[in-house]
PDB file of N, CA and C in Angstrom:
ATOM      1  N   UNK A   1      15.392  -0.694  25.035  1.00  0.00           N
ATOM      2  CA  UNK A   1      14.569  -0.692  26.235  1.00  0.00           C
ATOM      3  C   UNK A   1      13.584  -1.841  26.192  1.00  0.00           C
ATOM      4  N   UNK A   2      13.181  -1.901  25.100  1.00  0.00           N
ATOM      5  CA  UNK A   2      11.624  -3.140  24.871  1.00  0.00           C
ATOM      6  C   UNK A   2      11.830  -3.145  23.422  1.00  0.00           C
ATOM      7  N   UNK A   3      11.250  -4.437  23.269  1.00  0.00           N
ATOM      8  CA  UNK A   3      10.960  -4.774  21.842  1.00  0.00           C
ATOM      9  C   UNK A   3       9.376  -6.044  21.903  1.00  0.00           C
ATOM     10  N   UNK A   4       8.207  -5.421  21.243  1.00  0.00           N
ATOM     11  CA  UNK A   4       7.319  -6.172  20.808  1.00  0.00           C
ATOM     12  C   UNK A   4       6.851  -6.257  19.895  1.00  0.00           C
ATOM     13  N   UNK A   5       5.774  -7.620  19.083  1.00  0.00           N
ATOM     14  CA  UNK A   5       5.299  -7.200  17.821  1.00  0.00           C
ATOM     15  C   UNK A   5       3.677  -7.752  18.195  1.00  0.00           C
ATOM     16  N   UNK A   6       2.888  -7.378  17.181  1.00  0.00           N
ATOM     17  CA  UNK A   6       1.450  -7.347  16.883  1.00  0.00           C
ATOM     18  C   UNK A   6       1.061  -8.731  17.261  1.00  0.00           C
ATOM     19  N   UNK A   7       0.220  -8.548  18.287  1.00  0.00           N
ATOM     20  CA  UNK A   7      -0.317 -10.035  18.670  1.00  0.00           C
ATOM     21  C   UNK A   7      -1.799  -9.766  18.860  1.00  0.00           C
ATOM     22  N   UNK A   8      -2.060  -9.395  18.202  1.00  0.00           N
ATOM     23  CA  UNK A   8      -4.145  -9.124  18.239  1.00  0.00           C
ATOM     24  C   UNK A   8      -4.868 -10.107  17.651  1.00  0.00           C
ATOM     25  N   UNK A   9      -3.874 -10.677  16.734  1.00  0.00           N
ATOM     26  CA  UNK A   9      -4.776 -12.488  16.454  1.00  0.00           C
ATOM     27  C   UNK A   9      -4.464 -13.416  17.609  1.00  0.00           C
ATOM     28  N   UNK A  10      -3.218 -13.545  18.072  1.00  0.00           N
ATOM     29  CA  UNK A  10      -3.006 -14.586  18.878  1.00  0.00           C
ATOM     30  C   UNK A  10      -4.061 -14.333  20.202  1.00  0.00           C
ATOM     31  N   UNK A  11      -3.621 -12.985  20.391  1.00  0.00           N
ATOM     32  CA  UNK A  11      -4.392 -12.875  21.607  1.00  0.00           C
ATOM     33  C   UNK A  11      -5.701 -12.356  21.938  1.00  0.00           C
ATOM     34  N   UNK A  12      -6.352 -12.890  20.491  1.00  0.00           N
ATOM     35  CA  UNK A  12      -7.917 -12.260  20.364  1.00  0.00           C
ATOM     36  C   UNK A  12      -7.794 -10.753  21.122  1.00  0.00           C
ATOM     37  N   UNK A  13      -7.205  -9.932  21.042  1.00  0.00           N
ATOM     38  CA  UNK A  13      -7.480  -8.495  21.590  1.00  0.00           C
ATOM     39  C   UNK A  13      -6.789  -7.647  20.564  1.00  0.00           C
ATOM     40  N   UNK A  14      -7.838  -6.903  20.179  1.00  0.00           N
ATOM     41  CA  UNK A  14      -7.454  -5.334  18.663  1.00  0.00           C
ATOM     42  C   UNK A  14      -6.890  -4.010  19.309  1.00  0.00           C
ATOM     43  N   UNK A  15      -6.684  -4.453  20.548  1.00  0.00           N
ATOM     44  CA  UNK A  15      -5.360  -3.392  21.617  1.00  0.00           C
ATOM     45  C   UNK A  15      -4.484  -3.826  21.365  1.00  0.00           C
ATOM     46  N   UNK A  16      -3.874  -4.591  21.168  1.00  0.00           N
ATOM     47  CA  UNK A  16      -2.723  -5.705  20.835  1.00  0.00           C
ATOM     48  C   UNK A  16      -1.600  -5.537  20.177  1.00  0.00           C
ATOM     49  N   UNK A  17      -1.542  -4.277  19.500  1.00  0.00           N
ATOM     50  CA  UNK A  17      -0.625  -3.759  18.622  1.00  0.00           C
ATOM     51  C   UNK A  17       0.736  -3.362  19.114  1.00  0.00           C
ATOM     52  N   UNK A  18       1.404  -3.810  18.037  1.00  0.00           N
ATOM     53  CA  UNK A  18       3.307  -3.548  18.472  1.00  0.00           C
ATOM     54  C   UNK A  18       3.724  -2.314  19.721  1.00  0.00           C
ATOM     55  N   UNK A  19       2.901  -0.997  19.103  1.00  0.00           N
ATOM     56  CA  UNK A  19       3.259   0.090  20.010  1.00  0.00           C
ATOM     57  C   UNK A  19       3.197   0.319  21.305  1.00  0.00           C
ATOM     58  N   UNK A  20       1.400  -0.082  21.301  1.00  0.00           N
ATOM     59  CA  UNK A  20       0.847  -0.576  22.802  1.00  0.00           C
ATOM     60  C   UNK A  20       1.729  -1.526  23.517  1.00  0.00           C
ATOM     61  N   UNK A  21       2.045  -2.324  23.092  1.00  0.00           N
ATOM     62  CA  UNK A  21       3.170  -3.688  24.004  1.00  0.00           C
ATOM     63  C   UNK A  21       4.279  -3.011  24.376  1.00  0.00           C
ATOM     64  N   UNK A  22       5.374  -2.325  23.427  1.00  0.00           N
ATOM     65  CA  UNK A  22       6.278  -2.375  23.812  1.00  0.00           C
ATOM     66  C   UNK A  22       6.360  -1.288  24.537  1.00  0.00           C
ATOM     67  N   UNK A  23       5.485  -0.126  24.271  1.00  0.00           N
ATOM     68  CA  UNK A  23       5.318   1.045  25.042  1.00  0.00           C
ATOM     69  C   UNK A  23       4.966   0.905  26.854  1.00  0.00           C
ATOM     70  N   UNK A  24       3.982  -0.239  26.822  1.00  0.00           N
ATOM     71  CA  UNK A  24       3.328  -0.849  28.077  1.00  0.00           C
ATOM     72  C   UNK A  24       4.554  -1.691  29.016  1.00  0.00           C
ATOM     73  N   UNK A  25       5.545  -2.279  28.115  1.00  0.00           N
ATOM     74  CA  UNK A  25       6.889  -3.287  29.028  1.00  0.00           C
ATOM     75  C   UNK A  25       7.654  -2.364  29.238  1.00  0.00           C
ATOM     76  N   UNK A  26       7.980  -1.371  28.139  1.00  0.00           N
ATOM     77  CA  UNK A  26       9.112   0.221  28.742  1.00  0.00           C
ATOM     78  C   UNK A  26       8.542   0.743  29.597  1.00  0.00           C
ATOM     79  N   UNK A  27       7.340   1.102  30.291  1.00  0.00           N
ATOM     80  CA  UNK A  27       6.731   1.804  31.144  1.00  0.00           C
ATOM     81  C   UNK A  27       7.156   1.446  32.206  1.00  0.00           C
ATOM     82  N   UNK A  28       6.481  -0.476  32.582  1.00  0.00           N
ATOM     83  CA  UNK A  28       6.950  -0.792  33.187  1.00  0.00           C
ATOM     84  C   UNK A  28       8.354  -1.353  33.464  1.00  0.00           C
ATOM     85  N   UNK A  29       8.964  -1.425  32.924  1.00  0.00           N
ATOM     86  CA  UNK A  29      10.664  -1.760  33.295  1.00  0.00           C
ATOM     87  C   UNK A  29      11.262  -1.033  33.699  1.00  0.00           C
ATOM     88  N   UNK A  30      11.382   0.347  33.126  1.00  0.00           N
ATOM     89  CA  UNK A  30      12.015   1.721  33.678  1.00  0.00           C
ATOM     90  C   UNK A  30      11.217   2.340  34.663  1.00  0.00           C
ATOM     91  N   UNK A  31       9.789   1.940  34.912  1.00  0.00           N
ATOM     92  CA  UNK A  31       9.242   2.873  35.936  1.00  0.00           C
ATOM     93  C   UNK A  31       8.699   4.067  35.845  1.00  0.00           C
ATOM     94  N   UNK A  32       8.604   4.393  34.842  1.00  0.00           N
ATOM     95  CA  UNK A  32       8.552   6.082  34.272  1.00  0.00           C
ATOM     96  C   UNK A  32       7.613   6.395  33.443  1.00  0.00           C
ATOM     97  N   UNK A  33       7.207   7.918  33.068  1.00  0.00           N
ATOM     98  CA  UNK A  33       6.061   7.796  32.501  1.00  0.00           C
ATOM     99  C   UNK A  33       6.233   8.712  31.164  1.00  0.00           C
ATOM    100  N   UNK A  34       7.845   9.341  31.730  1.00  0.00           N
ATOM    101  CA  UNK A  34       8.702  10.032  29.914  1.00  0.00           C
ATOM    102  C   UNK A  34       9.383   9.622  29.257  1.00  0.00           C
ATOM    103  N   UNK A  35       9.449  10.113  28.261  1.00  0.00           N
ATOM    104  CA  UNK A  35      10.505   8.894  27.059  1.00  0.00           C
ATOM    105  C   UNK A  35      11.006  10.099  26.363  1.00  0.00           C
ATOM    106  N   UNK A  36      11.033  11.218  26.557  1.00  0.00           N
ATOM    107  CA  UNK A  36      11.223  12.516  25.693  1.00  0.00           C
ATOM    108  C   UNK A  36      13.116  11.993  25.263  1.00  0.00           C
ATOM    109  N   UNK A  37      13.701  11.068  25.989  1.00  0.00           N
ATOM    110  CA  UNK A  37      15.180  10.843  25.231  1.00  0.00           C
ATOM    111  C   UNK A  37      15.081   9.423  24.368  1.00  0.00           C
ATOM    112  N   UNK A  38      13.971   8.883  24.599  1.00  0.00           N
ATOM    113  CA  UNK A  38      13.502   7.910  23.599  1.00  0.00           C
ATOM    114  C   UNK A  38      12.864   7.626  22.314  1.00  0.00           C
ATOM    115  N   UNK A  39      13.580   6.939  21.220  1.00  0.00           N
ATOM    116  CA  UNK A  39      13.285   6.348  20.201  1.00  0.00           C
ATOM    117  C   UNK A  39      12.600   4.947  20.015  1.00  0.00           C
ATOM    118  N   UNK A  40      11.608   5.349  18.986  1.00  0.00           N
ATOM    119  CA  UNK A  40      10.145   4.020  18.647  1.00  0.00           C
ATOM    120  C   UNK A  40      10.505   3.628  17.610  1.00  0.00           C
ATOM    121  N   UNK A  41      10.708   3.064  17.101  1.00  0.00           N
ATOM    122  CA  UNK A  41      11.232   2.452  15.729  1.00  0.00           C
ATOM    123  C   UNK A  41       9.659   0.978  15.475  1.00  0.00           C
ATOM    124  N   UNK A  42       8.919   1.605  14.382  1.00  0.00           N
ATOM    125  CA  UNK A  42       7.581   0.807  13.777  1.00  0.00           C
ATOM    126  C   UNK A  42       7.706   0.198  12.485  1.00  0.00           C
ATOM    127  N   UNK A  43       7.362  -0.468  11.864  1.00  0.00           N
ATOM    128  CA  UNK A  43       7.333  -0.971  10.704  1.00  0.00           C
ATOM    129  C   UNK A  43       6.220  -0.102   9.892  1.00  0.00           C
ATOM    130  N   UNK A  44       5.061   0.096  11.155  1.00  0.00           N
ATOM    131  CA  UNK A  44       3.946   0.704   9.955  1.00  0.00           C
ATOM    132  C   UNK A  44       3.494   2.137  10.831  1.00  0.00           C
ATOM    133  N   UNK A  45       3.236   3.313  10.310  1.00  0.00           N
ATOM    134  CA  UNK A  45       2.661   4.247  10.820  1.00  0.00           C
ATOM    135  C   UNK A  45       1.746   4.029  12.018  1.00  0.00           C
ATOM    136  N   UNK A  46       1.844   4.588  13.079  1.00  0.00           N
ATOM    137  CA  UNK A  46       0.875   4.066  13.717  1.00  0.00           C
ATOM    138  C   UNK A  46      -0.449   5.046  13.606  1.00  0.00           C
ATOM    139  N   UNK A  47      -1.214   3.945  14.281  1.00  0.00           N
ATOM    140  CA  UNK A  47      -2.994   4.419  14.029  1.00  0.00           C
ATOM    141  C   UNK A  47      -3.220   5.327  15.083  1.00  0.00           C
ATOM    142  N   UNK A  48      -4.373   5.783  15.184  1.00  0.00           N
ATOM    143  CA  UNK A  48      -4.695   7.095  16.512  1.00  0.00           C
ATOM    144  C   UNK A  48      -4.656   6.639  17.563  1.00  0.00           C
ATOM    145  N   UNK A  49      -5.033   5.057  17.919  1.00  0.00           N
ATOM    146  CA  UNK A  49      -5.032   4.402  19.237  1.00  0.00           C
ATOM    147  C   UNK A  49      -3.229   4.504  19.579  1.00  0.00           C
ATOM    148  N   UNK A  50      -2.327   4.161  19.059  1.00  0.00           N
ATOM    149  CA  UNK A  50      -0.988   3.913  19.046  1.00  0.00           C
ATOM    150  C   UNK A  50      -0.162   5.433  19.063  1.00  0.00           C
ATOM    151  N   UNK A  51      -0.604   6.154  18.258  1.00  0.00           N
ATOM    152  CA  UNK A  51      -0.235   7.459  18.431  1.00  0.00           C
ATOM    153  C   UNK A  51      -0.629   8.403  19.551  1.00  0.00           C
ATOM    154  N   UNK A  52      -1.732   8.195  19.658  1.00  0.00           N
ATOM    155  CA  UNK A  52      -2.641   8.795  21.259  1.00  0.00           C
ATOM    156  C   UNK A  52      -1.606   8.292  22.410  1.00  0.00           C
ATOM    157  N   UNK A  53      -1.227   6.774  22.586  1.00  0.00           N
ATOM    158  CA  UNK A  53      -0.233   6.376  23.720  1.00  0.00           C
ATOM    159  C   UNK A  53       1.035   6.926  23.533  1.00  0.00           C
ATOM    160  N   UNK A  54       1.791   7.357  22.303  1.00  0.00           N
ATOM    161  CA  UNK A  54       3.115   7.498  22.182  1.00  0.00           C
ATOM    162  C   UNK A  54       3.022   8.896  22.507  1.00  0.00           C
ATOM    163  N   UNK A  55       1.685   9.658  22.332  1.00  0.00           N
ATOM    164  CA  UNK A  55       2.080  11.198  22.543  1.00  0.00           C
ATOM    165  C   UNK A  55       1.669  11.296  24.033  1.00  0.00           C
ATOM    166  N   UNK A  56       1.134  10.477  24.859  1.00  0.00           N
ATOM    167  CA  UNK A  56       0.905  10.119  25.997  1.00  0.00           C
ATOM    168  C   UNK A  56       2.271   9.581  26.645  1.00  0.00           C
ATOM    169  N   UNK A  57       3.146   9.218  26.114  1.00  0.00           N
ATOM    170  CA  UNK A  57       4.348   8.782  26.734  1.00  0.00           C
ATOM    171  C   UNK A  57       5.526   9.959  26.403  1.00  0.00           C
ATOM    172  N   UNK A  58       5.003  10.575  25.786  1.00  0.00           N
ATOM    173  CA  UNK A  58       6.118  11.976  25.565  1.00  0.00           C
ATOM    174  C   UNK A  58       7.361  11.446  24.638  1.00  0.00           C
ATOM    175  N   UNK A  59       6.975  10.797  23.931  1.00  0.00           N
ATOM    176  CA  UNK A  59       7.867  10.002  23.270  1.00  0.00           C
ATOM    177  C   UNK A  59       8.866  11.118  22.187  1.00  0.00           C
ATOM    178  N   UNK A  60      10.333  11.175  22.311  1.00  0.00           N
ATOM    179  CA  UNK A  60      11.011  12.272  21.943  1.00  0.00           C
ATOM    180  C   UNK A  60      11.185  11.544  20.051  1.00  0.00           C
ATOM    181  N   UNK A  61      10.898  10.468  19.820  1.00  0.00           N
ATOM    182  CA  UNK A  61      11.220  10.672  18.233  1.00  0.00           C
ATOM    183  C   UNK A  61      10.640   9.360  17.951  1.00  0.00           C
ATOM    184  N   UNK A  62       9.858   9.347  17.019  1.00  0.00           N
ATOM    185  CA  UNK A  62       9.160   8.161  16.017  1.00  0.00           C
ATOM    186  C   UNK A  62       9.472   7.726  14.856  1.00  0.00           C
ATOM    187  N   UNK A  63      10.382   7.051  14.551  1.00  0.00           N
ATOM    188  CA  UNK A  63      10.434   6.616  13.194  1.00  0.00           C
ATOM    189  C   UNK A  63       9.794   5.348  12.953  1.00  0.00           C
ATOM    190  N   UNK A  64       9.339   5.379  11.547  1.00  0.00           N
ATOM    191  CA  UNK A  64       8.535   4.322  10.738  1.00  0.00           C
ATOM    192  C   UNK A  64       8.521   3.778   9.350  1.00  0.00           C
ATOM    193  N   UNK A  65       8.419   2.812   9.136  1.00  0.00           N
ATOM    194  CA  UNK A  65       8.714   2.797   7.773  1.00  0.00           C
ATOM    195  C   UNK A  65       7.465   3.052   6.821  1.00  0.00           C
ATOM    196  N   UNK A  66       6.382   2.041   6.554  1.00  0.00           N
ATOM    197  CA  UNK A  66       5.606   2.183   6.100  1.00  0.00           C
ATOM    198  C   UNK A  66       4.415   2.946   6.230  1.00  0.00           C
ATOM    199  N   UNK A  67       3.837   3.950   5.175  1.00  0.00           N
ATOM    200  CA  UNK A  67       2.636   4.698   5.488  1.00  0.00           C
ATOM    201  C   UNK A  67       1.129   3.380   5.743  1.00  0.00           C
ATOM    202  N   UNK A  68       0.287   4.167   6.316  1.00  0.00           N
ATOM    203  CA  UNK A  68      -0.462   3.486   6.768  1.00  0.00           C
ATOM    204  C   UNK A  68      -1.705   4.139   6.368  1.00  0.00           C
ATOM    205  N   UNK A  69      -1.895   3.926   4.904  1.00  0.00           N
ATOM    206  CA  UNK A  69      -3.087   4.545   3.794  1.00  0.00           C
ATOM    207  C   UNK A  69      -4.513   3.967   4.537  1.00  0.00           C
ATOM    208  N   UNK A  70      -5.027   3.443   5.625  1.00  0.00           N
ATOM    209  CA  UNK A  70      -6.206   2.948   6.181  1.00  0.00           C
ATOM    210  C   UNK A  70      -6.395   4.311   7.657  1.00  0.00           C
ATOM    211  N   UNK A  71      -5.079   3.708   8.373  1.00  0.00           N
ATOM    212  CA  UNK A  71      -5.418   4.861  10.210  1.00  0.00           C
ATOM    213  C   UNK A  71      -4.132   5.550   9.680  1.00  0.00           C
ATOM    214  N   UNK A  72      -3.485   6.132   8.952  1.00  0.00           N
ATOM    215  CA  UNK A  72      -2.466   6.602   9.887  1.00  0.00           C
ATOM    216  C   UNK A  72      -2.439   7.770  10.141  1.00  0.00           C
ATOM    217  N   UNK A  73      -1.683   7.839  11.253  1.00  0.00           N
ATOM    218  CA  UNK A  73      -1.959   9.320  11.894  1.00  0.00           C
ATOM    219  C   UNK A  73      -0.740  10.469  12.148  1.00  0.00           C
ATOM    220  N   UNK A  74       0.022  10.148  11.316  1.00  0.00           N
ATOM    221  CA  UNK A  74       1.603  10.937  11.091  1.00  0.00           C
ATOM    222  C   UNK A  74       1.535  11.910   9.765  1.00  0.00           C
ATOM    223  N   UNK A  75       0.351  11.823   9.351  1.00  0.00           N
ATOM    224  CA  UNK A  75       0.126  12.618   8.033  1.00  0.00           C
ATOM    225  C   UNK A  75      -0.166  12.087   6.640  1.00  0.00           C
ATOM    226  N   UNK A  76      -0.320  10.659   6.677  1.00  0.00           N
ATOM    227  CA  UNK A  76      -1.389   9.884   5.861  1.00  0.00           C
ATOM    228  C   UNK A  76      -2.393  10.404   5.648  1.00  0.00           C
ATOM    229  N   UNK A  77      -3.293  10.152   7.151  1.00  0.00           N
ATOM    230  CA  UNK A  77      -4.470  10.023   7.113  1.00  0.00           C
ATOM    231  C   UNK A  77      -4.810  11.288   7.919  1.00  0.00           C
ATOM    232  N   UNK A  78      -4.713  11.653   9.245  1.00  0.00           N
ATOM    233  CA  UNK A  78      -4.372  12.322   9.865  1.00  0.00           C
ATOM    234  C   UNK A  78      -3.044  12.504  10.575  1.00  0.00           C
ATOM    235  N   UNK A  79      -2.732  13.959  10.641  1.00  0.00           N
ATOM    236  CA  UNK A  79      -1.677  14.075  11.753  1.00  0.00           C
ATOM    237  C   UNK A  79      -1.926  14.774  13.502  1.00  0.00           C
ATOM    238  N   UNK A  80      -1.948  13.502  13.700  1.00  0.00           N
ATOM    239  CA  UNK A  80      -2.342  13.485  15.184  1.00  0.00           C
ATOM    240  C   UNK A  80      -1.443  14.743  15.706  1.00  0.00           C
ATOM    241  N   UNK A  81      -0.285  14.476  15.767  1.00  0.00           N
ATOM    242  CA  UNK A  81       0.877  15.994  15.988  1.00  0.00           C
ATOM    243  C   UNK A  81       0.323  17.416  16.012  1.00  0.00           C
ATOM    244  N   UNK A  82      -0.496  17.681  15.015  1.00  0.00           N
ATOM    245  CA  UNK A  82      -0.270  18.795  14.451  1.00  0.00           C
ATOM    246  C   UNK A  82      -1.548  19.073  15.469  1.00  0.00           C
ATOM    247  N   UNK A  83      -2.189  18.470  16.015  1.00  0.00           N
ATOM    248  CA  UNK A  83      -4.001  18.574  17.029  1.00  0.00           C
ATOM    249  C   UNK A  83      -3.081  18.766  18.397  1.00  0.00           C
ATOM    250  N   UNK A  84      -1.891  18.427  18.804  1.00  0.00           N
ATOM    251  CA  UNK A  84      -1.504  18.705  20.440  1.00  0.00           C
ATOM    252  C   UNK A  84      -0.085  19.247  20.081  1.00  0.00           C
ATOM    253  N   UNK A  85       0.316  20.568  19.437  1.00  0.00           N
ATOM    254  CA  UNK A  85       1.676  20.987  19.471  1.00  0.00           C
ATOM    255  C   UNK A  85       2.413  21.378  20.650  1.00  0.00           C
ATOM    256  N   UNK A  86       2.076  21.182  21.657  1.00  0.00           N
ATOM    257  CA  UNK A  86       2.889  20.851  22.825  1.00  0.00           C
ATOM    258  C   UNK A  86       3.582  19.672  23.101  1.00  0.00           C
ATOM    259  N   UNK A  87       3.378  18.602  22.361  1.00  0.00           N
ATOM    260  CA  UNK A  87       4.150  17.492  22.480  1.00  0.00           C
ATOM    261  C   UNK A  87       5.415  17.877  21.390  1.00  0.00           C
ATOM    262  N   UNK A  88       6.373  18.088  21.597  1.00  0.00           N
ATOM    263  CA  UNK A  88       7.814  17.614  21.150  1.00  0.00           C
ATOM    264  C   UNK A  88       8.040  16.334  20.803  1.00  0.00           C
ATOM    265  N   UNK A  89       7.486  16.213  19.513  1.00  0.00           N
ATOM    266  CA  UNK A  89       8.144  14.511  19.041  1.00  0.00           C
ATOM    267  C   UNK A  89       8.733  14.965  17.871  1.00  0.00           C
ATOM    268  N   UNK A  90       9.713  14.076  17.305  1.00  0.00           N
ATOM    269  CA  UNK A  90      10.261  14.186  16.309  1.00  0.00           C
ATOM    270  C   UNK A  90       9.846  13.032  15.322  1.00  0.00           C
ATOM    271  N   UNK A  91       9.325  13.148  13.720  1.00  0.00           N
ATOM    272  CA  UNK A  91       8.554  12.031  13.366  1.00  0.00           C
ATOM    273  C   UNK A  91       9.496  11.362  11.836  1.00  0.00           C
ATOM    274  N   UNK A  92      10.237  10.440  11.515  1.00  0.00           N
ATOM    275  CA  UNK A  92      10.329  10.270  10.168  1.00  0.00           C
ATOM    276  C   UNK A  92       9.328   9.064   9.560  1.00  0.00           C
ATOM    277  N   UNK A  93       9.632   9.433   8.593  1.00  0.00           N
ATOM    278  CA  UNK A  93       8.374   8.400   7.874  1.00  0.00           C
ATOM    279  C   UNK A  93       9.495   7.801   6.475  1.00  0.00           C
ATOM    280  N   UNK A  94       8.682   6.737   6.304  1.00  0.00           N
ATOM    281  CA  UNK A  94       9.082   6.187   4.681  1.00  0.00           C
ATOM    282  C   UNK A  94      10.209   5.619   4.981  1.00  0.00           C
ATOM    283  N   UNK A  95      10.910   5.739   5.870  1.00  0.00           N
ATOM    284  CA  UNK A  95      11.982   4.878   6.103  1.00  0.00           C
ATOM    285  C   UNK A  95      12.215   3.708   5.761  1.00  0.00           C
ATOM    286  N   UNK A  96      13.109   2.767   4.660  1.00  0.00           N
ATOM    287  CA  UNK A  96      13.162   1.639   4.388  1.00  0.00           C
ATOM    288  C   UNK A  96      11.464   1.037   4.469  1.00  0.00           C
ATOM    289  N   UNK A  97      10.862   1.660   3.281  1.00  0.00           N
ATOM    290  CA  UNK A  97       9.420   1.703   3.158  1.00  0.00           C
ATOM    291  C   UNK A  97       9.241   0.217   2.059  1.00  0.00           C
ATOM    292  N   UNK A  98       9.828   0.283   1.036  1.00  0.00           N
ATOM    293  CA  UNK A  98       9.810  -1.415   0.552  1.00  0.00           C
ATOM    294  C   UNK A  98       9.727  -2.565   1.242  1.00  0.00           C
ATOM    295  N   UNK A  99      10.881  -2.261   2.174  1.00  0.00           N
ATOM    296  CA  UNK A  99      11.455  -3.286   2.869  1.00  0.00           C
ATOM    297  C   UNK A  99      10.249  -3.824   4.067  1.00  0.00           C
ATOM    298  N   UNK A 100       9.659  -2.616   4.702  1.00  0.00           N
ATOM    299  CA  UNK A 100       9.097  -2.928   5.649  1.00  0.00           C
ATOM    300  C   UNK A 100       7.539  -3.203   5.019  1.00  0.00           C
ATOM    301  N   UNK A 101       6.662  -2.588   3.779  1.00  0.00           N
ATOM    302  CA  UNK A 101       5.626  -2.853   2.624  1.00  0.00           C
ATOM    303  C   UNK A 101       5.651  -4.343   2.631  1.00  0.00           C
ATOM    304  N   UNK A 102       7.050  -5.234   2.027  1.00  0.00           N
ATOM    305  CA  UNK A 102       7.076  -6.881   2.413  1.00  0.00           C
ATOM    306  C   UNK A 102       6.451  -6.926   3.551  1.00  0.00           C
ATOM    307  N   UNK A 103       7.362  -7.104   4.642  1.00  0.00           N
ATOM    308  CA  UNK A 103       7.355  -7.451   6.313  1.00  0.00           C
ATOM    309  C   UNK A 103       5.734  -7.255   6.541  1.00  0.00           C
ATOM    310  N   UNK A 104       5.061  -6.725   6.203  1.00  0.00           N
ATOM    311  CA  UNK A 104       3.893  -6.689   6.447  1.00  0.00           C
ATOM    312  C   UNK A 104       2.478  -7.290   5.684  1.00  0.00           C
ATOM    313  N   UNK A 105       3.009  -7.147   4.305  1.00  0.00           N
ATOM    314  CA  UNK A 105       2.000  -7.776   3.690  1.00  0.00           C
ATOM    315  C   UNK A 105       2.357  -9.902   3.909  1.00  0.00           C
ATOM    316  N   UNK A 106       3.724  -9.842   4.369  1.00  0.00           N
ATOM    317  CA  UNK A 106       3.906 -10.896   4.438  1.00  0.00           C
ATOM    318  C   UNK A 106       2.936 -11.557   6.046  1.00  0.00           C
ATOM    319  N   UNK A 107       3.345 -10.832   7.044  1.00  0.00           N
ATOM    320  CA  UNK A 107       2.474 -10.784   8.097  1.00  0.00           C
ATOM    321  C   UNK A 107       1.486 -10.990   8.002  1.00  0.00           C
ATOM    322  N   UNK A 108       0.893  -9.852   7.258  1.00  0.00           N
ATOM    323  CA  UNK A 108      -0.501 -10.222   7.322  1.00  0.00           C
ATOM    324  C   UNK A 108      -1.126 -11.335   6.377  1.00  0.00           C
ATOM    325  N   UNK A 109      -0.312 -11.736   5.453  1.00  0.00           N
ATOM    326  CA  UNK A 109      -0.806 -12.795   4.692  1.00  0.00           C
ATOM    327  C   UNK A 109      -0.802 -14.419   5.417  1.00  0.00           C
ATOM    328  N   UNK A 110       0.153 -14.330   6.290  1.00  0.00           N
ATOM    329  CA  UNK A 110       0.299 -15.429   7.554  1.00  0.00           C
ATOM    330  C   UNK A 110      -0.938 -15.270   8.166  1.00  0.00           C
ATOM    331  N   UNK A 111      -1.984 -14.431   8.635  1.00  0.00           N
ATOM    332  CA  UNK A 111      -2.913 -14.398   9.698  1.00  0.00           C
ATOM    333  C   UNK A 111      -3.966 -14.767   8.603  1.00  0.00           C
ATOM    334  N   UNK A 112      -3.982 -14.594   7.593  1.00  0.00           N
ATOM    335  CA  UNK A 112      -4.987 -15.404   6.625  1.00  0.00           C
ATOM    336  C   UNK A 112      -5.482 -16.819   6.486  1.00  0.00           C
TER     337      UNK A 112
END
């Protein structure tokens, strides 16, 4: 449906994050405001700002790779889920968690 990644340096704005984007171009492309047959696929857990929109989009399944030991909110840090059990999401975590641990420290070592 959409694919974006983290642009909060480029675009001086800390809204800027992968989820927010691609969640914001699926909204608008399809028109719609449910995703309950839709899959999010993240590199990193998302934070409460990112999780607040995905459970706001009714989003039917989240997978992620890396935990997110600072915000995360899938059961790191908090589990946002477990505060609105009326949302139906389905959540995996750790998924190709090495792989995506690189992808990020590499990232972020670029914005350095």
């Amino acid at each position: 449906i959409a694919a974006a990644g983290n642009t909060c340096q480029a675009d001086n704005n800390p809204l800027a994050h992968a989820e927010m984007q691609v969640l914001t171009r699926a909204h608008t492309q399809l028109a719609q405001q449910d995703f309950r047959n839709a899959c999010l696929f993240v590199t990193l857990e998302p934070c409460p700002m990112c999780m607040g929109a995905i459970l706001h989009s009714h989003l039917g399944q989240l997978v992620y790779g890396a935990s997110n030991l600072k915000w995360g909110c899938c059961g790191t840090v908090i589990d946002f889920h477990s505060l609105f059990p009326g949302e139906a999401i389905t959540i995996l975590g750790g998924i190709s968690e090495a792989e995506c641990s690189e992808l990020l420290a590499s990232f972020f070592a670029g914005l350095r």
